[in-house]
PDB file of N, CA and C in Angstrom:
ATOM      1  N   UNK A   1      60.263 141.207 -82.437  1.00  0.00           N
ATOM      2  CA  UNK A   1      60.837 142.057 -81.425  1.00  0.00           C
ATOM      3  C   UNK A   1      62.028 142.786 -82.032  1.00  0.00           C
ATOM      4  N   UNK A   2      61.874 144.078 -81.704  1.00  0.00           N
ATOM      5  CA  UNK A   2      63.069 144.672 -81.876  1.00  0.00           C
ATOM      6  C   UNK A   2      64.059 145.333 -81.343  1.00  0.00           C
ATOM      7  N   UNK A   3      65.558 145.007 -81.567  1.00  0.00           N
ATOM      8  CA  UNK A   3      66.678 145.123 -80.588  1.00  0.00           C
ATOM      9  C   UNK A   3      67.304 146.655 -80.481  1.00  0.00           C
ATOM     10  N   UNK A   4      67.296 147.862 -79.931  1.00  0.00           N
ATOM     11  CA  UNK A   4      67.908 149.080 -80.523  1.00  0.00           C
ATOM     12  C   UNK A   4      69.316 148.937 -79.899  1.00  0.00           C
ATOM     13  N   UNK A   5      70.431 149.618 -80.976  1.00  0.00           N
ATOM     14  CA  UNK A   5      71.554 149.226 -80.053  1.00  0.00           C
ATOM     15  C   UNK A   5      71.815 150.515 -78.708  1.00  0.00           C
ATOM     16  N   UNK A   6      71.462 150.198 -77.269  1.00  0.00           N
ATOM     17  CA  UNK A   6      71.381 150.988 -76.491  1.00  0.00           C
ATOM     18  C   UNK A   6      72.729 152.386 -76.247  1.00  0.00           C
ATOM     19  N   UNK A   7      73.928 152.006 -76.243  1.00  0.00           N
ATOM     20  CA  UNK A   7      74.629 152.160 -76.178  1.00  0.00           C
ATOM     21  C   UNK A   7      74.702 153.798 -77.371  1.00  0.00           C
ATOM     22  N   UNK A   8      74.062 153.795 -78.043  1.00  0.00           N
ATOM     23  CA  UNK A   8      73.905 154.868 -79.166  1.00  0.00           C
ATOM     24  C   UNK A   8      73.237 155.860 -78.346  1.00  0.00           C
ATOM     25  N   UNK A   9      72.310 155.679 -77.497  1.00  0.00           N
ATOM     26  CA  UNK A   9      71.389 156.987 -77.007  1.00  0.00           C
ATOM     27  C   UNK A   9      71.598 156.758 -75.209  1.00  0.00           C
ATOM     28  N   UNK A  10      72.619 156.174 -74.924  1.00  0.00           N
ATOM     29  CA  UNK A  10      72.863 156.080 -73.005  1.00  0.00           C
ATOM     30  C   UNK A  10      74.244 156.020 -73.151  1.00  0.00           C
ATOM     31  N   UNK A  11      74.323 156.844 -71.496  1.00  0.00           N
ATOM     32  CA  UNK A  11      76.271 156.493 -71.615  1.00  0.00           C
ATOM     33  C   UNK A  11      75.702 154.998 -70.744  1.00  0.00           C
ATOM     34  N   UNK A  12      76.483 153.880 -71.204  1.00  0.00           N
ATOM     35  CA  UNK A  12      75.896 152.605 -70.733  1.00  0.00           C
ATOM     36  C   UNK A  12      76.738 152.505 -69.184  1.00  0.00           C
ATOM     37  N   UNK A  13      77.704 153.120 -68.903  1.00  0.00           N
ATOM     38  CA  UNK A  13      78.870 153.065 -67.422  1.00  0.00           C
ATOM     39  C   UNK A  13      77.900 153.671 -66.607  1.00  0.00           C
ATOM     40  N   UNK A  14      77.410 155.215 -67.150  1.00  0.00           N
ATOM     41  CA  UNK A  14      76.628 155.862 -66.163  1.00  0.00           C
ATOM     42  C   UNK A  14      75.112 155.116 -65.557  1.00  0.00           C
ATOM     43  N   UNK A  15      74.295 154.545 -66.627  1.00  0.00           N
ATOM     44  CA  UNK A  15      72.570 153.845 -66.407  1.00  0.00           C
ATOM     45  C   UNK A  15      73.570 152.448 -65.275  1.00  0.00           C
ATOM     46  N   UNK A  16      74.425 151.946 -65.758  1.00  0.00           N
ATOM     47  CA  UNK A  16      74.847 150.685 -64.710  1.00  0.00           C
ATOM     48  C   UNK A  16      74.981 151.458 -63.569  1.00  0.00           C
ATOM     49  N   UNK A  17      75.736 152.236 -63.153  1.00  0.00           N
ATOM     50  CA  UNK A  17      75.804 152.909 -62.110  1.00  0.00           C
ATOM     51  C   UNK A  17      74.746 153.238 -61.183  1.00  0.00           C
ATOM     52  N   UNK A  18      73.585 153.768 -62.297  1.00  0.00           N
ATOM     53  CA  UNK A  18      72.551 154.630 -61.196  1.00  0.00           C
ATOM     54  C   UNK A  18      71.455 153.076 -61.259  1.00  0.00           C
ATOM     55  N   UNK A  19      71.751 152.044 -62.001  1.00  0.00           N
ATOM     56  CA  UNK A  19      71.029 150.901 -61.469  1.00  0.00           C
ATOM     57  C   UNK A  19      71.529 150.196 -60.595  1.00  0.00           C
ATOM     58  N   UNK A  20      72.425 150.470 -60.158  1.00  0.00           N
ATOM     59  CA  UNK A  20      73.180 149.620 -59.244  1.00  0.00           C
ATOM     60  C   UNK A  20      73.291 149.829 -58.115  1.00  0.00           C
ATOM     61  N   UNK A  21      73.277 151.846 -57.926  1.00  0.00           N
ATOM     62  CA  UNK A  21      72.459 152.025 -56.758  1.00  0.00           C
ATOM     63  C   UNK A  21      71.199 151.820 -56.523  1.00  0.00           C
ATOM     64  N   UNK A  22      70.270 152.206 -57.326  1.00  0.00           N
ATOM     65  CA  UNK A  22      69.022 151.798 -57.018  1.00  0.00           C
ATOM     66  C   UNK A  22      68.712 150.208 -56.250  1.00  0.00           C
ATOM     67  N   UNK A  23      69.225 149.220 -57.202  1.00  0.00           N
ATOM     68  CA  UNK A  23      69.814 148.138 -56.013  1.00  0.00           C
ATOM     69  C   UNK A  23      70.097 147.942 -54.846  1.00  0.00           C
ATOM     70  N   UNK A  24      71.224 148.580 -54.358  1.00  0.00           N
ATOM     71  CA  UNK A  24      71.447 149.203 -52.715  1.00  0.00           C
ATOM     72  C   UNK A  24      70.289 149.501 -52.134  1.00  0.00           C
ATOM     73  N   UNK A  25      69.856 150.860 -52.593  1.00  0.00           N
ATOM     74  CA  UNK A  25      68.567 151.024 -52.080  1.00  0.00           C
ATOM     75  C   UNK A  25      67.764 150.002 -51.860  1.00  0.00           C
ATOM     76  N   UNK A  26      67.557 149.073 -52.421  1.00  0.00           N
ATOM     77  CA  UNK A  26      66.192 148.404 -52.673  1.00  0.00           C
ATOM     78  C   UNK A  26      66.571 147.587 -51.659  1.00  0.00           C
ATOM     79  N   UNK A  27      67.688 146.858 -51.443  1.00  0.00           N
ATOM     80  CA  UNK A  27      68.304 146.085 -50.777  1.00  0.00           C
ATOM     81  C   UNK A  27      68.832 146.540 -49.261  1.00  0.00           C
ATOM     82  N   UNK A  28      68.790 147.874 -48.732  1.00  0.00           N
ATOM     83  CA  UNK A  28      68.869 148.493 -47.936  1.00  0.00           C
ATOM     84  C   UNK A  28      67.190 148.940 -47.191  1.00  0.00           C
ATOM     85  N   UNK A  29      66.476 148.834 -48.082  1.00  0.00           N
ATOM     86  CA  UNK A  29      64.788 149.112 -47.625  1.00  0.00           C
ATOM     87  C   UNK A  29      64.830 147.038 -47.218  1.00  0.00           C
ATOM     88  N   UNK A  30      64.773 146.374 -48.059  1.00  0.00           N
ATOM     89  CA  UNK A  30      65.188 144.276 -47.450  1.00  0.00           C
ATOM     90  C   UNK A  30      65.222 144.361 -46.027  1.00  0.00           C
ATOM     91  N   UNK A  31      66.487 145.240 -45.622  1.00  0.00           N
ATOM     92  CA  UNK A  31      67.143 144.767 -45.265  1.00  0.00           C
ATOM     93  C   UNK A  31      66.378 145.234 -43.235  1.00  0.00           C
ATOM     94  N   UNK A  32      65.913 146.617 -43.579  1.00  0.00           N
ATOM     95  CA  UNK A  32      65.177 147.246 -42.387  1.00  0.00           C
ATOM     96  C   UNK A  32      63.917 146.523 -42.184  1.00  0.00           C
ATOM     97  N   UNK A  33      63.015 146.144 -43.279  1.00  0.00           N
ATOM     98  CA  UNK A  33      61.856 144.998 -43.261  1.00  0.00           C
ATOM     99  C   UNK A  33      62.013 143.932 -42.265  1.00  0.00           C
ATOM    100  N   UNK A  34      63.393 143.237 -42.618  1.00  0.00           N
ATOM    101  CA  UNK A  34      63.566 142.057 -42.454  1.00  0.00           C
ATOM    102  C   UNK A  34      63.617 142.836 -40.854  1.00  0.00           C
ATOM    103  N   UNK A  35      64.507 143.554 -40.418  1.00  0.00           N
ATOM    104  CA  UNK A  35      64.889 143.981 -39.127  1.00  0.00           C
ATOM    105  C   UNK A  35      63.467 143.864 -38.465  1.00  0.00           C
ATOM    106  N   UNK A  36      62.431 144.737 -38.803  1.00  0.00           N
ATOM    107  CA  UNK A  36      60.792 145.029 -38.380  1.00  0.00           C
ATOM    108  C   UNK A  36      60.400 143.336 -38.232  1.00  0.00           C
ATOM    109  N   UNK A  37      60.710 142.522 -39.242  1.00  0.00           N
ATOM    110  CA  UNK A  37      59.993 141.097 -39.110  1.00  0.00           C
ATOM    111  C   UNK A  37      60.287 140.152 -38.208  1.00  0.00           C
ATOM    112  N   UNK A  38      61.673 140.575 -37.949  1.00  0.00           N
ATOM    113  CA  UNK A  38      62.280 139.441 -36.812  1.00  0.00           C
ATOM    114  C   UNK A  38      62.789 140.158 -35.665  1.00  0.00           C
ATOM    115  N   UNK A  39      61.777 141.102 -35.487  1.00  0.00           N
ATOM    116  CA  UNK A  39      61.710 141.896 -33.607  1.00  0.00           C
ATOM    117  C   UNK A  39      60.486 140.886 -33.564  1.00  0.00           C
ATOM    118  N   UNK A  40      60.683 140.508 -32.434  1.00  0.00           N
ATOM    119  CA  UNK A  40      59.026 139.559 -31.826  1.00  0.00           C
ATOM    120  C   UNK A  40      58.208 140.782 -31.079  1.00  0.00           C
ATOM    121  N   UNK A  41      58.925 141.882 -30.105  1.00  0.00           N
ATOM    122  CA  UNK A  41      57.981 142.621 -29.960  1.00  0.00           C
ATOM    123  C   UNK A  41      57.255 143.769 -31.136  1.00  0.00           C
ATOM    124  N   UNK A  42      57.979 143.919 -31.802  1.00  0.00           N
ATOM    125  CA  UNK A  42      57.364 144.549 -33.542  1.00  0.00           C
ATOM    126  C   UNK A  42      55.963 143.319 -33.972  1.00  0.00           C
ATOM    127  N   UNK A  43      56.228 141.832 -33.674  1.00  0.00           N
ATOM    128  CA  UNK A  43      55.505 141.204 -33.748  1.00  0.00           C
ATOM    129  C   UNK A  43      54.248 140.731 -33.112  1.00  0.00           C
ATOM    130  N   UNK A  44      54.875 141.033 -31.916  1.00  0.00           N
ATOM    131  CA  UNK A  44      53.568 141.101 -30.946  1.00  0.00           C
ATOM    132  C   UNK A  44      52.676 142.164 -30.902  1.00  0.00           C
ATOM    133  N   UNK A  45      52.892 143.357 -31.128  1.00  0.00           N
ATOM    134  CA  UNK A  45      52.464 144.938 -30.786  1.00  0.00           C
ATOM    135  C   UNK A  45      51.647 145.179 -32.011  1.00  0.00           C
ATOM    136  N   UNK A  46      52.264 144.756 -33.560  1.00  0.00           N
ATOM    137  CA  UNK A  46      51.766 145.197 -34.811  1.00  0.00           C
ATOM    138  C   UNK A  46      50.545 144.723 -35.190  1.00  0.00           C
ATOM    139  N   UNK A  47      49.456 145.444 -35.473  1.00  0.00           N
ATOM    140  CA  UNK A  47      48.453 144.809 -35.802  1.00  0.00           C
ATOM    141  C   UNK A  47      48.594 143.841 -37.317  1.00  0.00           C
ATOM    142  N   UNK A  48      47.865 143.052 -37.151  1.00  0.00           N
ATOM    143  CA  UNK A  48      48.470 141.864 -38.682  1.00  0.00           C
ATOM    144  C   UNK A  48      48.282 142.718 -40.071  1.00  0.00           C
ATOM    145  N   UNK A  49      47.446 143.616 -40.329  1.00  0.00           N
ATOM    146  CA  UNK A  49      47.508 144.481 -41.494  1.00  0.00           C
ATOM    147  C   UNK A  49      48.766 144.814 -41.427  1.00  0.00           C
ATOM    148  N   UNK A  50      49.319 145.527 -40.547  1.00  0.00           N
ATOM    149  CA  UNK A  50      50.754 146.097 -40.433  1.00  0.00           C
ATOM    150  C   UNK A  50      51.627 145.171 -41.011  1.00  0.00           C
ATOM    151  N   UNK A  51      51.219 144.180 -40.427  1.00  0.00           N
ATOM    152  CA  UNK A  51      52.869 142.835 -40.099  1.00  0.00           C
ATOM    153  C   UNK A  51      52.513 142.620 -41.865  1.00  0.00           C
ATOM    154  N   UNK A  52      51.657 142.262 -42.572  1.00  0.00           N
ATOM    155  CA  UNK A  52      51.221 141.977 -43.707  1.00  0.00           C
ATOM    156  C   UNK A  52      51.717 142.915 -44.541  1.00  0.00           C
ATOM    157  N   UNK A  53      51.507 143.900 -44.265  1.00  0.00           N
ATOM    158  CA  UNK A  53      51.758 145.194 -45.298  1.00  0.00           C
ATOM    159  C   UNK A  53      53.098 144.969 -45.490  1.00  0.00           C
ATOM    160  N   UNK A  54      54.311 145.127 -44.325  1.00  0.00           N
ATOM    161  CA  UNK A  54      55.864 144.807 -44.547  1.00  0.00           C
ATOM    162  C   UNK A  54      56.382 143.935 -45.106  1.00  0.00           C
ATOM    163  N   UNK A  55      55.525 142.923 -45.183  1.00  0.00           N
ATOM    164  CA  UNK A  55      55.647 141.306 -45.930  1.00  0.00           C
ATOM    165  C   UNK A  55      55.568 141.995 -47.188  1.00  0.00           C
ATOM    166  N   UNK A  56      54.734 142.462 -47.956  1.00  0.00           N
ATOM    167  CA  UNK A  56      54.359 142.979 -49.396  1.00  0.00           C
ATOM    168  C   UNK A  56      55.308 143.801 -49.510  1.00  0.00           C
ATOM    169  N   UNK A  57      55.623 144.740 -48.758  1.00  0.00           N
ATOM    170  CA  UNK A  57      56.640 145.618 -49.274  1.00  0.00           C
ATOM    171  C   UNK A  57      57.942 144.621 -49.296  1.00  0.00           C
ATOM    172  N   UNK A  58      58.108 143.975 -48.781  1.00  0.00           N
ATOM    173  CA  UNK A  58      59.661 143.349 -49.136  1.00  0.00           C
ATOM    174  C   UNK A  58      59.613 142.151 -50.116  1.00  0.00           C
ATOM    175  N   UNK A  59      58.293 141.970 -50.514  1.00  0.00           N
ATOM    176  CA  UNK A  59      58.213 141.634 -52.126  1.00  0.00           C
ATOM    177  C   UNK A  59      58.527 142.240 -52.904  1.00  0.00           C
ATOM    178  N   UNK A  60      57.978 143.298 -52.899  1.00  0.00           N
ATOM    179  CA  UNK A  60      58.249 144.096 -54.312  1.00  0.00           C
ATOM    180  C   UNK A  60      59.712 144.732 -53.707  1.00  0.00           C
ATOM    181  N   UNK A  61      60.382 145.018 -53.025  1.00  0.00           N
ATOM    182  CA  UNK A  61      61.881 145.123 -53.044  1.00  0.00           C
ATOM    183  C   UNK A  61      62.521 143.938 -53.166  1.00  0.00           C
ATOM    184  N   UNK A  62      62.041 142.841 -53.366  1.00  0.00           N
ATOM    185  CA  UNK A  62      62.674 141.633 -53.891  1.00  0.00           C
ATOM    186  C   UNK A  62      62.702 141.926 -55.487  1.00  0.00           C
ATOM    187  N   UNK A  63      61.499 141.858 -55.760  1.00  0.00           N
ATOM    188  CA  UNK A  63      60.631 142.057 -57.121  1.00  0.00           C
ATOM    189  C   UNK A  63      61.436 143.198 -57.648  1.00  0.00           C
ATOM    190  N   UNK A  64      61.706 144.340 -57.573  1.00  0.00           N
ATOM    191  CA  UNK A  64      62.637 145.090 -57.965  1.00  0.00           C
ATOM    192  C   UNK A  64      64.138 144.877 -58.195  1.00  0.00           C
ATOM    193  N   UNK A  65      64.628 143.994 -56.905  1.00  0.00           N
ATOM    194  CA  UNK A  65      66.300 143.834 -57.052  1.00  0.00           C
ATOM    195  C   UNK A  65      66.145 142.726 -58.407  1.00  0.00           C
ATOM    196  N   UNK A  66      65.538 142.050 -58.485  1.00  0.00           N
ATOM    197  CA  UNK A  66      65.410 141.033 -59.540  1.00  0.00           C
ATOM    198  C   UNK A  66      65.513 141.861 -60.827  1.00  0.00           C
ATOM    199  N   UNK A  67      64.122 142.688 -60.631  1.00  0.00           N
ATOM    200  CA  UNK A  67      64.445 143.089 -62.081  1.00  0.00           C
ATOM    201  C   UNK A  67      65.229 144.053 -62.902  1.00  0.00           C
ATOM    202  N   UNK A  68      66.080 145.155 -61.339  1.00  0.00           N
ATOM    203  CA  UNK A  68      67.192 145.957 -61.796  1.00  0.00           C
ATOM    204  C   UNK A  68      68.140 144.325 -62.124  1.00  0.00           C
ATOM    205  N   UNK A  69      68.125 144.249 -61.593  1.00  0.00           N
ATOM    206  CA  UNK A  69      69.420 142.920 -61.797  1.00  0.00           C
ATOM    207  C   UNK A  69      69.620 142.183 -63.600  1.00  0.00           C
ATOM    208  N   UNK A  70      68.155 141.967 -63.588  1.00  0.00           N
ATOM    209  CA  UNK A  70      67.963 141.713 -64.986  1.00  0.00           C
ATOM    210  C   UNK A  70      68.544 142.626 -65.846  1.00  0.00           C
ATOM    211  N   UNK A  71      67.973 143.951 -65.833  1.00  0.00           N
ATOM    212  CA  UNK A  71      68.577 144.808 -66.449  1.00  0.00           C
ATOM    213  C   UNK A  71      69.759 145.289 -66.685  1.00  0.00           C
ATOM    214  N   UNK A  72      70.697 145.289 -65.293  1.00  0.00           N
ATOM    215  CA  UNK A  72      71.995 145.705 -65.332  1.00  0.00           C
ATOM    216  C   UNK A  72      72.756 143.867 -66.067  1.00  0.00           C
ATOM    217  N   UNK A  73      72.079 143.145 -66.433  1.00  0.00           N
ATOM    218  CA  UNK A  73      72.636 141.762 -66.854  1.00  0.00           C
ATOM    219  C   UNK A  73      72.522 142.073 -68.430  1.00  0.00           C
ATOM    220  N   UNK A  74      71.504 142.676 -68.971  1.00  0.00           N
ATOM    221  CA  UNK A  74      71.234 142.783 -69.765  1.00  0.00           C
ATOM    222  C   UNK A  74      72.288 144.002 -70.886  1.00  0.00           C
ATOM    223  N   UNK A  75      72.771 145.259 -69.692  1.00  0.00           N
ATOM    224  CA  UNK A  75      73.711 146.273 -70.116  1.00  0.00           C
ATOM    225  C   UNK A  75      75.334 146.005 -70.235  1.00  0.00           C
ATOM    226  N   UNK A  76      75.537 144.733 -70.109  1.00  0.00           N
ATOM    227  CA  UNK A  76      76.755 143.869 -69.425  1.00  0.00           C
ATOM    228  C   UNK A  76      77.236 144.146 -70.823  1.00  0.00           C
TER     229      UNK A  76
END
């Protein structure tokens, strides 16, 4: 494996930055899911594809904050 030193071809302040919003974001889309999951009438009304589909999407906005996270750990 090979290591390039990043910092040579990124301003490394600015990529933390715009990963860190992206974060927010991701964590701001969590956060409306979660809102949709724990209305009981959202629950009652939604057909289960629906209710299912929001479940998956707030995986992969899990799945994302993880792996910006990694990354901005990694630019540290």
């Amino acid at each position: 494996m090979a290591i390039l030193p990043v910092a040579e071809f990124i301003d490394v302040a600015k990529e933390r930055a715009r990963l860190a919003k992206e974060v927010e974001k991701a964590r701001a889309e969590i956060a409306k899911v979660d809102a949709k999951l724990s209305n009981e009438a959202f629950l009652a009304k939604a057909p289960e594809d629906v209710v299912e589909e929001n479940r998956e999407r707030r995986a992969e906005f899990e799945a994302t904050v993880t792996r910006l996270g990694e990354m901005l750990a990694r630019l540290a």
